[in-house]
PDB file of N, CA and C in Angstrom:
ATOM      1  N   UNK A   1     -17.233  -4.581 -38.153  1.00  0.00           N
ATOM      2  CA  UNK A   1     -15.808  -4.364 -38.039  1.00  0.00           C
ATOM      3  C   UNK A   1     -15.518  -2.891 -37.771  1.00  0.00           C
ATOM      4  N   UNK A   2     -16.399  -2.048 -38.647  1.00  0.00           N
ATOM      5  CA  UNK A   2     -15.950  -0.363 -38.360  1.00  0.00           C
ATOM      6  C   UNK A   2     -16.672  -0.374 -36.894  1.00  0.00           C
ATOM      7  N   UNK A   3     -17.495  -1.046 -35.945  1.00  0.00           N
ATOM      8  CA  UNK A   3     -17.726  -0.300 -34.572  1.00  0.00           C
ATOM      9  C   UNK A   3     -16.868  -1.184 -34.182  1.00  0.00           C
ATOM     10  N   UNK A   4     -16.070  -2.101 -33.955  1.00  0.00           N
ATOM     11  CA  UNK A   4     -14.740  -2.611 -33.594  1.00  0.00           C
ATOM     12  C   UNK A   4     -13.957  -1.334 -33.336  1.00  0.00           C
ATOM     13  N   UNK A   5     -13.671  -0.165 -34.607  1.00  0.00           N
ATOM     14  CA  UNK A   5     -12.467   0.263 -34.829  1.00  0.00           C
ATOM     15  C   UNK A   5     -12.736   1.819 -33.888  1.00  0.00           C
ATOM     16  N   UNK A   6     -14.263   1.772 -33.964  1.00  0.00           N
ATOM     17  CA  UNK A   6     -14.765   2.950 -33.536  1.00  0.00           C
ATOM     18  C   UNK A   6     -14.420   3.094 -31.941  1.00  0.00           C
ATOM     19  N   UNK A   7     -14.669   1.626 -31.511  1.00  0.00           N
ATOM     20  CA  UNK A   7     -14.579   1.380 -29.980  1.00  0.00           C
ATOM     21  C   UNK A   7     -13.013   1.236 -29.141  1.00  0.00           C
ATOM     22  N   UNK A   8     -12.100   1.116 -30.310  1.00  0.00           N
ATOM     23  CA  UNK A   8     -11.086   0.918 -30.132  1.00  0.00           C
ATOM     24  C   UNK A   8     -10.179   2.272 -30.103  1.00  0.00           C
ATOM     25  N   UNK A   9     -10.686   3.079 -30.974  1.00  0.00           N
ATOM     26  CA  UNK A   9     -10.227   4.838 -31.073  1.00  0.00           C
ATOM     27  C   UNK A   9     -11.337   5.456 -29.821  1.00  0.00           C
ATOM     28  N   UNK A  10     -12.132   4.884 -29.581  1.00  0.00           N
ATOM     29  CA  UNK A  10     -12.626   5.910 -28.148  1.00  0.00           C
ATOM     30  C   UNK A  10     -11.938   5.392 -27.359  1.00  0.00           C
ATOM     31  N   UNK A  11     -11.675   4.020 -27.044  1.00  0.00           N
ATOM     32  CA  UNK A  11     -10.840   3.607 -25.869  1.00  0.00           C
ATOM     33  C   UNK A  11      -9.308   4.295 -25.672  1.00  0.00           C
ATOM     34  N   UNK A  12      -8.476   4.209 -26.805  1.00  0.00           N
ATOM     35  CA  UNK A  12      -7.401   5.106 -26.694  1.00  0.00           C
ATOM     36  C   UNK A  12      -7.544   6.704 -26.436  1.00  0.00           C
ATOM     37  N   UNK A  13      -8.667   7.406 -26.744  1.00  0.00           N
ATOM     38  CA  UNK A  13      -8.597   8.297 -26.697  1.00  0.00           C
ATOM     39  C   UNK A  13      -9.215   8.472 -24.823  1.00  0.00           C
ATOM     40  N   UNK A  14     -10.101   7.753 -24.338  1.00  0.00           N
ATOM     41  CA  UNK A  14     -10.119   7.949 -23.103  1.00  0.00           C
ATOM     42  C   UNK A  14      -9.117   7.030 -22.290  1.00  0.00           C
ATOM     43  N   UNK A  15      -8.109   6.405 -22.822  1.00  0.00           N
ATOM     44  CA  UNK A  15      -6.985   6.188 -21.714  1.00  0.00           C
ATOM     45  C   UNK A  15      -6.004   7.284 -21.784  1.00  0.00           C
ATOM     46  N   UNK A  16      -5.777   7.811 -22.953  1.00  0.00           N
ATOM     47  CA  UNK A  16      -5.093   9.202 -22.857  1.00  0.00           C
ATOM     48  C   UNK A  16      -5.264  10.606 -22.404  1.00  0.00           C
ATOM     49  N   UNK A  17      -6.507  10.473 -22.456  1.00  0.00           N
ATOM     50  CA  UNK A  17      -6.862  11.586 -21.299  1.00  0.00           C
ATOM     51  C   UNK A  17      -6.837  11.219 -20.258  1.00  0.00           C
ATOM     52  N   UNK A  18      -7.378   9.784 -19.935  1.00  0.00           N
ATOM     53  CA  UNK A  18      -6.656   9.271 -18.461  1.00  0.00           C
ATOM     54  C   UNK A  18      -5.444   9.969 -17.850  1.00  0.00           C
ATOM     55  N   UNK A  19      -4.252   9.473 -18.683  1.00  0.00           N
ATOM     56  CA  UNK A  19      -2.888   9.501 -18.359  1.00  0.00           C
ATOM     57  C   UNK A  19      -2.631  11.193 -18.245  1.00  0.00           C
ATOM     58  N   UNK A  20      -2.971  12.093 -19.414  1.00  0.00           N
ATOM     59  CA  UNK A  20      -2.772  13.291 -19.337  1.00  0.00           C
ATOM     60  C   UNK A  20      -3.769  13.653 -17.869  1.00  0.00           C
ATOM     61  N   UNK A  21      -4.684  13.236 -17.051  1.00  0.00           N
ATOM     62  CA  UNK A  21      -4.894  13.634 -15.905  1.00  0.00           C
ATOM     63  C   UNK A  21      -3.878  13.183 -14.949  1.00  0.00           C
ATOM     64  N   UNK A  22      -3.483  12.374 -14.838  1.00  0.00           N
ATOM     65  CA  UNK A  22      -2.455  12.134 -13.795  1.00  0.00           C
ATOM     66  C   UNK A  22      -1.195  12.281 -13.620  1.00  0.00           C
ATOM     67  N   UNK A  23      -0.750  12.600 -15.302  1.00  0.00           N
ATOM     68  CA  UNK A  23       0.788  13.122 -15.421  1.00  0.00           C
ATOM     69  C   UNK A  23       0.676  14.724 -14.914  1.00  0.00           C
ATOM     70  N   UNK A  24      -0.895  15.181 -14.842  1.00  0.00           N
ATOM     71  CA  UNK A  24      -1.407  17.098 -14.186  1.00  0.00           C
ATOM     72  C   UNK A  24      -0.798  16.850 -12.656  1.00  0.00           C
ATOM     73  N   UNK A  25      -2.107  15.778 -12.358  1.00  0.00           N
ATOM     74  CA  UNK A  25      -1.958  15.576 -10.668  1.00  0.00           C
ATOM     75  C   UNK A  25      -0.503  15.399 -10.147  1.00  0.00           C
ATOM     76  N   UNK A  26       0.448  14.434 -10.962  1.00  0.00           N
ATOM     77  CA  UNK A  26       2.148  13.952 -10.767  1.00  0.00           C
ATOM     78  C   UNK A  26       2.609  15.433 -10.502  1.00  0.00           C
ATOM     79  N   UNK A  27       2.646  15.781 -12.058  1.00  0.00           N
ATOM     80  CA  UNK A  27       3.421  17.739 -11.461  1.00  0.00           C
ATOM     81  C   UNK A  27       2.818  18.830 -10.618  1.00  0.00           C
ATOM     82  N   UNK A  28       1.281  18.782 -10.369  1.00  0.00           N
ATOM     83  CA  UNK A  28       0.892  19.306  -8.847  1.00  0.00           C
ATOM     84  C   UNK A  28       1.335  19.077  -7.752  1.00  0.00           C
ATOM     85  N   UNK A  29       1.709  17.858  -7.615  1.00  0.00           N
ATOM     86  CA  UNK A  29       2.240  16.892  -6.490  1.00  0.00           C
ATOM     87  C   UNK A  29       3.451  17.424  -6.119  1.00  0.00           C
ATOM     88  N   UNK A  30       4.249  17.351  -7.415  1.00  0.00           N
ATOM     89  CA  UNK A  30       5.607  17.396  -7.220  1.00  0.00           C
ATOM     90  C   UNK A  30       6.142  18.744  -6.662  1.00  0.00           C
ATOM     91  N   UNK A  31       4.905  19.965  -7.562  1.00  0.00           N
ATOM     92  CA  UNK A  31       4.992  21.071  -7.068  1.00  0.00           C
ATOM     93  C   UNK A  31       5.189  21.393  -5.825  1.00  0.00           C
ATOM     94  N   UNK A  32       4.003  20.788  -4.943  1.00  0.00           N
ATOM     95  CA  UNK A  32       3.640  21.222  -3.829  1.00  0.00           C
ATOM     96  C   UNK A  32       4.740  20.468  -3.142  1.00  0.00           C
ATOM     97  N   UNK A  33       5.357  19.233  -3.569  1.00  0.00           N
ATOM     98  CA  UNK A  33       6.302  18.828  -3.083  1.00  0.00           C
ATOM     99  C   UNK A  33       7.761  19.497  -2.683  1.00  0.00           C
ATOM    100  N   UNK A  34       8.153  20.403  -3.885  1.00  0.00           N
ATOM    101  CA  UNK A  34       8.712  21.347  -3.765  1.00  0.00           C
ATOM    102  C   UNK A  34       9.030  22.346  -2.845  1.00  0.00           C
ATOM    103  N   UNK A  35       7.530  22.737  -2.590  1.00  0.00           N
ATOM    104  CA  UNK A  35       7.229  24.024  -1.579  1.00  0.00           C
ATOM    105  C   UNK A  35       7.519  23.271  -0.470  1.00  0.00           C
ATOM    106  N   UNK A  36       6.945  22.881  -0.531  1.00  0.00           N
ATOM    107  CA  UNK A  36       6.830  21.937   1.182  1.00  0.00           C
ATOM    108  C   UNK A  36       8.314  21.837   1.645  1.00  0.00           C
ATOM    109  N   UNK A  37       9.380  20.822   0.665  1.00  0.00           N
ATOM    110  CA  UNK A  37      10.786  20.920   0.930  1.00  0.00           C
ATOM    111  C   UNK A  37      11.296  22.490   1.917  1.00  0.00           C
ATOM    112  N   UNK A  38      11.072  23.429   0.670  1.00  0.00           N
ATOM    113  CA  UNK A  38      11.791  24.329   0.837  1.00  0.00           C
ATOM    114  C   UNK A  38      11.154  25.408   2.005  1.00  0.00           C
ATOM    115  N   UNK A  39       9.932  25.097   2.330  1.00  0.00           N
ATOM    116  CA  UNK A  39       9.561  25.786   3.736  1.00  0.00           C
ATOM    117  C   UNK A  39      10.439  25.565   4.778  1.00  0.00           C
ATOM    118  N   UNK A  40      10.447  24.355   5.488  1.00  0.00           N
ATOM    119  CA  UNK A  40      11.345  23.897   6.442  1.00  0.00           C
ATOM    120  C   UNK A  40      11.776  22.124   6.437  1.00  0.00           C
ATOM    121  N   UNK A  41      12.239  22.224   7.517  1.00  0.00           N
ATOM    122  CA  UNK A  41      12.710  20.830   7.210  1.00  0.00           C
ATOM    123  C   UNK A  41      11.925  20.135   8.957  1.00  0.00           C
ATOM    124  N   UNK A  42      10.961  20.924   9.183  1.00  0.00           N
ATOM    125  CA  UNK A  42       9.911  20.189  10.500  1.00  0.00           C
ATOM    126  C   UNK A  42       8.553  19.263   9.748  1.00  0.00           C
ATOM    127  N   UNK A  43       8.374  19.683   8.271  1.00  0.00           N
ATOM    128  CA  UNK A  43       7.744  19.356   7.293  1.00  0.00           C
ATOM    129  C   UNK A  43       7.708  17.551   6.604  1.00  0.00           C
ATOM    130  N   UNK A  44       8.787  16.869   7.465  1.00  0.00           N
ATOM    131  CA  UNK A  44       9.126  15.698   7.306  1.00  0.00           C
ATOM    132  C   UNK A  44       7.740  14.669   6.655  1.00  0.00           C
ATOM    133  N   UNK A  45       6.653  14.533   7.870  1.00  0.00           N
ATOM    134  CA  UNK A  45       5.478  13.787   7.533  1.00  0.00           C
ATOM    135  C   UNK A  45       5.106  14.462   6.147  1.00  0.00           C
ATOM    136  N   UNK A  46       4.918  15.283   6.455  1.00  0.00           N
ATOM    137  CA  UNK A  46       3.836  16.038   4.874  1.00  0.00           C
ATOM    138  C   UNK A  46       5.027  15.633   3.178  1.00  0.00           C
ATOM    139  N   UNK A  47       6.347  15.865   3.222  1.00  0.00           N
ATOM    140  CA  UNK A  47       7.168  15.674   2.426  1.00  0.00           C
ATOM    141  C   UNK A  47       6.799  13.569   2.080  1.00  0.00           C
ATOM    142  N   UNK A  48       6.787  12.597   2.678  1.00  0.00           N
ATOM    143  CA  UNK A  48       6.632  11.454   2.993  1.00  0.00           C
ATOM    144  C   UNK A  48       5.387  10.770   2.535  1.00  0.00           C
ATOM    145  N   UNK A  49       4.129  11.710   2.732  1.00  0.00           N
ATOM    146  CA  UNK A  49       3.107  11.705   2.195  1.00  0.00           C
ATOM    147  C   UNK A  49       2.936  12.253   0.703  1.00  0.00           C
ATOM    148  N   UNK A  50       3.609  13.012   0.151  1.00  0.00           N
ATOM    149  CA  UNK A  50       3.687  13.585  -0.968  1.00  0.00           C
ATOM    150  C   UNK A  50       4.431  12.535  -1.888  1.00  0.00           C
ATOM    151  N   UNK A  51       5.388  12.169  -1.663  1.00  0.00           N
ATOM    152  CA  UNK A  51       6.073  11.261  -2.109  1.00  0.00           C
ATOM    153  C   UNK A  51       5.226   9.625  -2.398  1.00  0.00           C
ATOM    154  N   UNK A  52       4.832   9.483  -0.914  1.00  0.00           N
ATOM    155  CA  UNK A  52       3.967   8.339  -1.333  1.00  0.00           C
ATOM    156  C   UNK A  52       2.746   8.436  -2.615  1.00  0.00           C
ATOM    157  N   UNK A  53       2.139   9.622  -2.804  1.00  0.00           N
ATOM    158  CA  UNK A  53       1.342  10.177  -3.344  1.00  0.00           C
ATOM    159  C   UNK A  53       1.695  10.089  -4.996  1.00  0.00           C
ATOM    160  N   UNK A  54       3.211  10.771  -5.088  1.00  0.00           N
ATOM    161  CA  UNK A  54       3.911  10.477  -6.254  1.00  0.00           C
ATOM    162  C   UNK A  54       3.918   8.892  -6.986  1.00  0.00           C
ATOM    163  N   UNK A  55       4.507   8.289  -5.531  1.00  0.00           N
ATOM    164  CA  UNK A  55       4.592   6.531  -6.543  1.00  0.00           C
ATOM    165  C   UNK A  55       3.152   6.047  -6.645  1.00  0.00           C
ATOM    166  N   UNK A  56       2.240   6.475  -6.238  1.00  0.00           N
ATOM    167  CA  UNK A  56       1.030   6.106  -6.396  1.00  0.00           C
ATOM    168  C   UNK A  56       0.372   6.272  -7.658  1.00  0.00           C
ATOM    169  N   UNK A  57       0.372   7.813  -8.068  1.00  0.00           N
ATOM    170  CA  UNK A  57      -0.307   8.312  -9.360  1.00  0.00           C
ATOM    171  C   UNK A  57       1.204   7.748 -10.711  1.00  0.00           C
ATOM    172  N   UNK A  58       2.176   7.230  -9.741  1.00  0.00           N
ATOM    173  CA  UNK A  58       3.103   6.604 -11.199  1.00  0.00           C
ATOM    174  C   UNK A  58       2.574   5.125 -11.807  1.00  0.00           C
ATOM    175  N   UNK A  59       2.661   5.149 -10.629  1.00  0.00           N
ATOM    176  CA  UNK A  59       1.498   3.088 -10.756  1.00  0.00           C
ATOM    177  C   UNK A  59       0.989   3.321 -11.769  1.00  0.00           C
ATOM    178  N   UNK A  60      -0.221   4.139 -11.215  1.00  0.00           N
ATOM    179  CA  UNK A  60      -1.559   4.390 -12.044  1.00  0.00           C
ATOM    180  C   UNK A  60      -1.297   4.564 -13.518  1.00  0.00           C
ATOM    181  N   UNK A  61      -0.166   5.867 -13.894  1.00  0.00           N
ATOM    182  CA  UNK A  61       0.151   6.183 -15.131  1.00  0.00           C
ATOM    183  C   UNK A  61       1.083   4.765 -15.751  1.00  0.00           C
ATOM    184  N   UNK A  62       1.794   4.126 -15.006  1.00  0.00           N
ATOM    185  CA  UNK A  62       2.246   2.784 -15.661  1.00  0.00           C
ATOM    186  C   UNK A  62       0.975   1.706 -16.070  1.00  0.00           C
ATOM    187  N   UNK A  63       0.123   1.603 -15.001  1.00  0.00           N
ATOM    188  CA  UNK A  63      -0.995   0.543 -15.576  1.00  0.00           C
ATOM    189  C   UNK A  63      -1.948   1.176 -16.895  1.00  0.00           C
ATOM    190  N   UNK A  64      -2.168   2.313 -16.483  1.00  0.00           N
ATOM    191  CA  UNK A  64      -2.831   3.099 -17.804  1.00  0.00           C
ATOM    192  C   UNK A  64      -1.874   2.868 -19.140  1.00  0.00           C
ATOM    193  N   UNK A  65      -0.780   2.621 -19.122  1.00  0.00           N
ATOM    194  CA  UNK A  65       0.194   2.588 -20.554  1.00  0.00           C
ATOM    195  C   UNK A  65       0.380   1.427 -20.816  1.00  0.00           C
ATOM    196  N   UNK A  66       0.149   0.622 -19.987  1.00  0.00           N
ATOM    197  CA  UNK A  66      -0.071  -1.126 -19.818  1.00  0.00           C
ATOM    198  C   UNK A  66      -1.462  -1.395 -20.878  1.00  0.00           C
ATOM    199  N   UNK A  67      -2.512  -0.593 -20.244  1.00  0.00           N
ATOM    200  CA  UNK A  67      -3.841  -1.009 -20.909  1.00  0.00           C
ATOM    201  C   UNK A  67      -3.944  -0.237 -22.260  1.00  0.00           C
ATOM    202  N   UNK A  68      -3.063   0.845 -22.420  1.00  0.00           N
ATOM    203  CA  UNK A  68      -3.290   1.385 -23.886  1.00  0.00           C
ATOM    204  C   UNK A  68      -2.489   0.178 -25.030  1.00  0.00           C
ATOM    205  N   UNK A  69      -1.760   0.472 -24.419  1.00  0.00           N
ATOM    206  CA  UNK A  69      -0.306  -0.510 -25.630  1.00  0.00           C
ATOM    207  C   UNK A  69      -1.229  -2.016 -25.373  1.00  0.00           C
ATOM    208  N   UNK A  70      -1.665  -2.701 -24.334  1.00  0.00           N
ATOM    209  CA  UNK A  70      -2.287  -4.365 -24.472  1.00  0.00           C
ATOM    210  C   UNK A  70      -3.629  -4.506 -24.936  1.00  0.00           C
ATOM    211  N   UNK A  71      -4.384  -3.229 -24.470  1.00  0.00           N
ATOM    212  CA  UNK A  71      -5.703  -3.274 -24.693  1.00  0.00           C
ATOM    213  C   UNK A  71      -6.127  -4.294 -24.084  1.00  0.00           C
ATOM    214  N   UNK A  72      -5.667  -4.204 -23.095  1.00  0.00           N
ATOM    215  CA  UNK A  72      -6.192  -5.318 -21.287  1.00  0.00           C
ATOM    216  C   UNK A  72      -6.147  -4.446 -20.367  1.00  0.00           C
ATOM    217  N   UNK A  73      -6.914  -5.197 -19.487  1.00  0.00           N
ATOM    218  CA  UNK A  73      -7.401  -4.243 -18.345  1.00  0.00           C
ATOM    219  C   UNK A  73      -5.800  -5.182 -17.209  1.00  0.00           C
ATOM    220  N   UNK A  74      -5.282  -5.132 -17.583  1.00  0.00           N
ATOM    221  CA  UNK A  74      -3.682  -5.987 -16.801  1.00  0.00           C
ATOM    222  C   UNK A  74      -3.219  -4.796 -15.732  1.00  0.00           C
ATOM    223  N   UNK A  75      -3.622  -5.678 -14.228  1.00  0.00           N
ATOM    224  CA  UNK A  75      -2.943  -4.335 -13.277  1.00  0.00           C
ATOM    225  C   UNK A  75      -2.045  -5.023 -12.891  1.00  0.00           C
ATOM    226  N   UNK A  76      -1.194  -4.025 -12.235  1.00  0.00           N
ATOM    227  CA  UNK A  76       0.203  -4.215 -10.878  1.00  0.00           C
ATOM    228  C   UNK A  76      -0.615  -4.276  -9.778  1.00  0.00           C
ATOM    229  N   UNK A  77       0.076  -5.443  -9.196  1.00  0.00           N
ATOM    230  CA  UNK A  77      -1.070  -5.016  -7.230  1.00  0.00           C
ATOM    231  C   UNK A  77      -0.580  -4.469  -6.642  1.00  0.00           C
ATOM    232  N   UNK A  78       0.795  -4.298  -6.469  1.00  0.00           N
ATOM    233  CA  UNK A  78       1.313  -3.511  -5.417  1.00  0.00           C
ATOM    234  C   UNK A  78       2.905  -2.735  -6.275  1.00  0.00           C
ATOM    235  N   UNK A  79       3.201  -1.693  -5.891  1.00  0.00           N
ATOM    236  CA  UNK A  79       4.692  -1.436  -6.238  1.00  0.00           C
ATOM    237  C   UNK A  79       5.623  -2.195  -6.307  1.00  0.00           C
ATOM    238  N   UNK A  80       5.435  -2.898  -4.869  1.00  0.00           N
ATOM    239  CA  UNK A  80       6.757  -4.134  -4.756  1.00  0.00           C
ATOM    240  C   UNK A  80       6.977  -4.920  -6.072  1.00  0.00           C
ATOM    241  N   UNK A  81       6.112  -4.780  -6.421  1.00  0.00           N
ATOM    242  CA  UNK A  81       6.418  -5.836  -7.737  1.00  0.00           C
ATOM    243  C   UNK A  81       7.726  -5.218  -9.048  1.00  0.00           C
ATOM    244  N   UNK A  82       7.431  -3.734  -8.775  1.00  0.00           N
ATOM    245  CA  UNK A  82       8.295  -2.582  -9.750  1.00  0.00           C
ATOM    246  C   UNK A  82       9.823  -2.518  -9.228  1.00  0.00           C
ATOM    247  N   UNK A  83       8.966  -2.317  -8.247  1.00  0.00           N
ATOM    248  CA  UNK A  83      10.715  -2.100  -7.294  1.00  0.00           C
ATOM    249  C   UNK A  83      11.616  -2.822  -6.343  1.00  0.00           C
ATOM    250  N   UNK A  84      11.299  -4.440  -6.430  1.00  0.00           N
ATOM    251  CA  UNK A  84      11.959  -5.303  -5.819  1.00  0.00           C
ATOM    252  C   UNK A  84      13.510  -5.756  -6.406  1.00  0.00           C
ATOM    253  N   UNK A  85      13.622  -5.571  -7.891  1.00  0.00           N
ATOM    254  CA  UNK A  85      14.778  -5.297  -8.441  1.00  0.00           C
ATOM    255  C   UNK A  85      15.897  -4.143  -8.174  1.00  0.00           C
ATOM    256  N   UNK A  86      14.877  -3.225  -7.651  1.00  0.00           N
ATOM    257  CA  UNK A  86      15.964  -2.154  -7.283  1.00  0.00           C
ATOM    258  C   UNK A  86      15.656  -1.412  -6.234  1.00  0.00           C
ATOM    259  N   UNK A  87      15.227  -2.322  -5.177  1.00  0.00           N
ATOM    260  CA  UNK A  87      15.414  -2.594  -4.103  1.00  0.00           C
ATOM    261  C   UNK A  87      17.190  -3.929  -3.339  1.00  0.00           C
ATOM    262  N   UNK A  88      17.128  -4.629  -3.842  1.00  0.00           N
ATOM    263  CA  UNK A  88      18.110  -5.468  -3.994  1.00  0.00           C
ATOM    264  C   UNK A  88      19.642  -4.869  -4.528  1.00  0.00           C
ATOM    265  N   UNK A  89      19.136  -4.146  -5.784  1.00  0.00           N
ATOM    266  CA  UNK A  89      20.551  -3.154  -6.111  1.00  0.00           C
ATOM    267  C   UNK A  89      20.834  -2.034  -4.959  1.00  0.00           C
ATOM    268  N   UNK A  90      20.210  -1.538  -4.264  1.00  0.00           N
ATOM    269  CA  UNK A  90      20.115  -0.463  -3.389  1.00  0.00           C
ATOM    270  C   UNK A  90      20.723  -1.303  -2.197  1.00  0.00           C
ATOM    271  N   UNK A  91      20.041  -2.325  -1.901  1.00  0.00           N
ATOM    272  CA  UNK A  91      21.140  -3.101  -0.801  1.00  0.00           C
ATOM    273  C   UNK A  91      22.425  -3.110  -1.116  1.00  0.00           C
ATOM    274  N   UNK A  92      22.153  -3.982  -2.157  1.00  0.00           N
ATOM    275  CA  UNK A  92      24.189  -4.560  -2.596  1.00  0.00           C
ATOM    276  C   UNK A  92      24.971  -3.213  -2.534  1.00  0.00           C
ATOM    277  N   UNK A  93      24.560  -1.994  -3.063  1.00  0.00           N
ATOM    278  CA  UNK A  93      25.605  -1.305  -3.419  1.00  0.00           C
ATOM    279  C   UNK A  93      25.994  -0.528  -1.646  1.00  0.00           C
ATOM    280  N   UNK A  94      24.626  -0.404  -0.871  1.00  0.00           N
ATOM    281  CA  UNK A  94      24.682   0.299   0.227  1.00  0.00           C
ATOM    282  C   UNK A  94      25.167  -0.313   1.297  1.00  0.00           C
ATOM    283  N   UNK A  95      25.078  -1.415   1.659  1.00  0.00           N
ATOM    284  CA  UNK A  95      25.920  -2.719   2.454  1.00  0.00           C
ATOM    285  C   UNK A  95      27.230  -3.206   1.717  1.00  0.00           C
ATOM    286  N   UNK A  96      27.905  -2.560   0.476  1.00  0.00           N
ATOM    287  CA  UNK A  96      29.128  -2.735   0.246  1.00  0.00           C
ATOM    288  C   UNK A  96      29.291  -4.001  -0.823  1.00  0.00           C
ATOM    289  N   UNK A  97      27.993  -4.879  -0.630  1.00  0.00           N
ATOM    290  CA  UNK A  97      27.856  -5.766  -1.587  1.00  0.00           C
ATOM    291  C   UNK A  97      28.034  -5.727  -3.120  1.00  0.00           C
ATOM    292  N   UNK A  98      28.621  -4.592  -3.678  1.00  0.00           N
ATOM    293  CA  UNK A  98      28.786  -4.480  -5.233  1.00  0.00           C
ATOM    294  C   UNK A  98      29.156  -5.278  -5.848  1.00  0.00           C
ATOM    295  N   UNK A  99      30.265  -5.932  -5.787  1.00  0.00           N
ATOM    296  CA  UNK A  99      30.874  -7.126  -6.599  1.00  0.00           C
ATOM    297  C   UNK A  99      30.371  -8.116  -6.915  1.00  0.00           C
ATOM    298  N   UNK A 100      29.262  -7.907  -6.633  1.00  0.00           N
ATOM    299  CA  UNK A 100      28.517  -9.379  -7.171  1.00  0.00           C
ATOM    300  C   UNK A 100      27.505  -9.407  -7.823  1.00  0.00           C
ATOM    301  N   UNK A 101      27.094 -10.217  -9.236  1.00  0.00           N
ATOM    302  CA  UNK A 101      26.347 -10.189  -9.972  1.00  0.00           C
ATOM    303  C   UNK A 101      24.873  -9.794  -9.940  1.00  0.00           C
ATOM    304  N   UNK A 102      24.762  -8.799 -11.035  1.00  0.00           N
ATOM    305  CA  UNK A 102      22.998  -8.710 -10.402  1.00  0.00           C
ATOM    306  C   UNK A 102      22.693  -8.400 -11.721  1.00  0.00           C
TER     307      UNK A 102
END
């Protein structure tokens, strides 16, 4: 039972250093995301790529907080799955569609 508990405190402790690596990489990202903005605005692709880069390492840090809190290896396959809800709100409100239940 104690290497149960043993295996269970290394596992949290290496999904949290997990996460503390990618919440580094997120604000590097964002950094450079930053710069990039504020150089120019011919910078379009590189800004697009950064961004994609962002929802990527968020995944990651969402499935990593998935497997700490379940203690399952439980992934997302794709974003769409996160953001199809508010994707749909982003329509309704942007096509004028507000008034209606969501």
């Amino acid at each position: 039972m104690e290497a149960i508990g043993d295996l269970m405190t290394t596992h949290h402790k290496k999904t949290a250093a997990d996460m503390t690596l990618i919440r580094d990489e997120i604000k590097g990202i964002t950094d450079r995301l930053g710069k990039v903005e504020a150089s120019s605005d011919s910078n379009t692709n590189q800004i697009m790529d950064l961004q994609v880069a962002i929802k990527d390492l968020q995944q990651k840090t969402l499935q990593q907080e998935i497997q700490m809190k379940t203690g399952t290896d439980k992934t997302i396959s794709s974003s769409d799955e996160l953001q199809t809800p508010y994707r749909r709100l982003n329509y309704r409100i942007l096509s004028g569609n507000s008034s209606r239940n969501y």
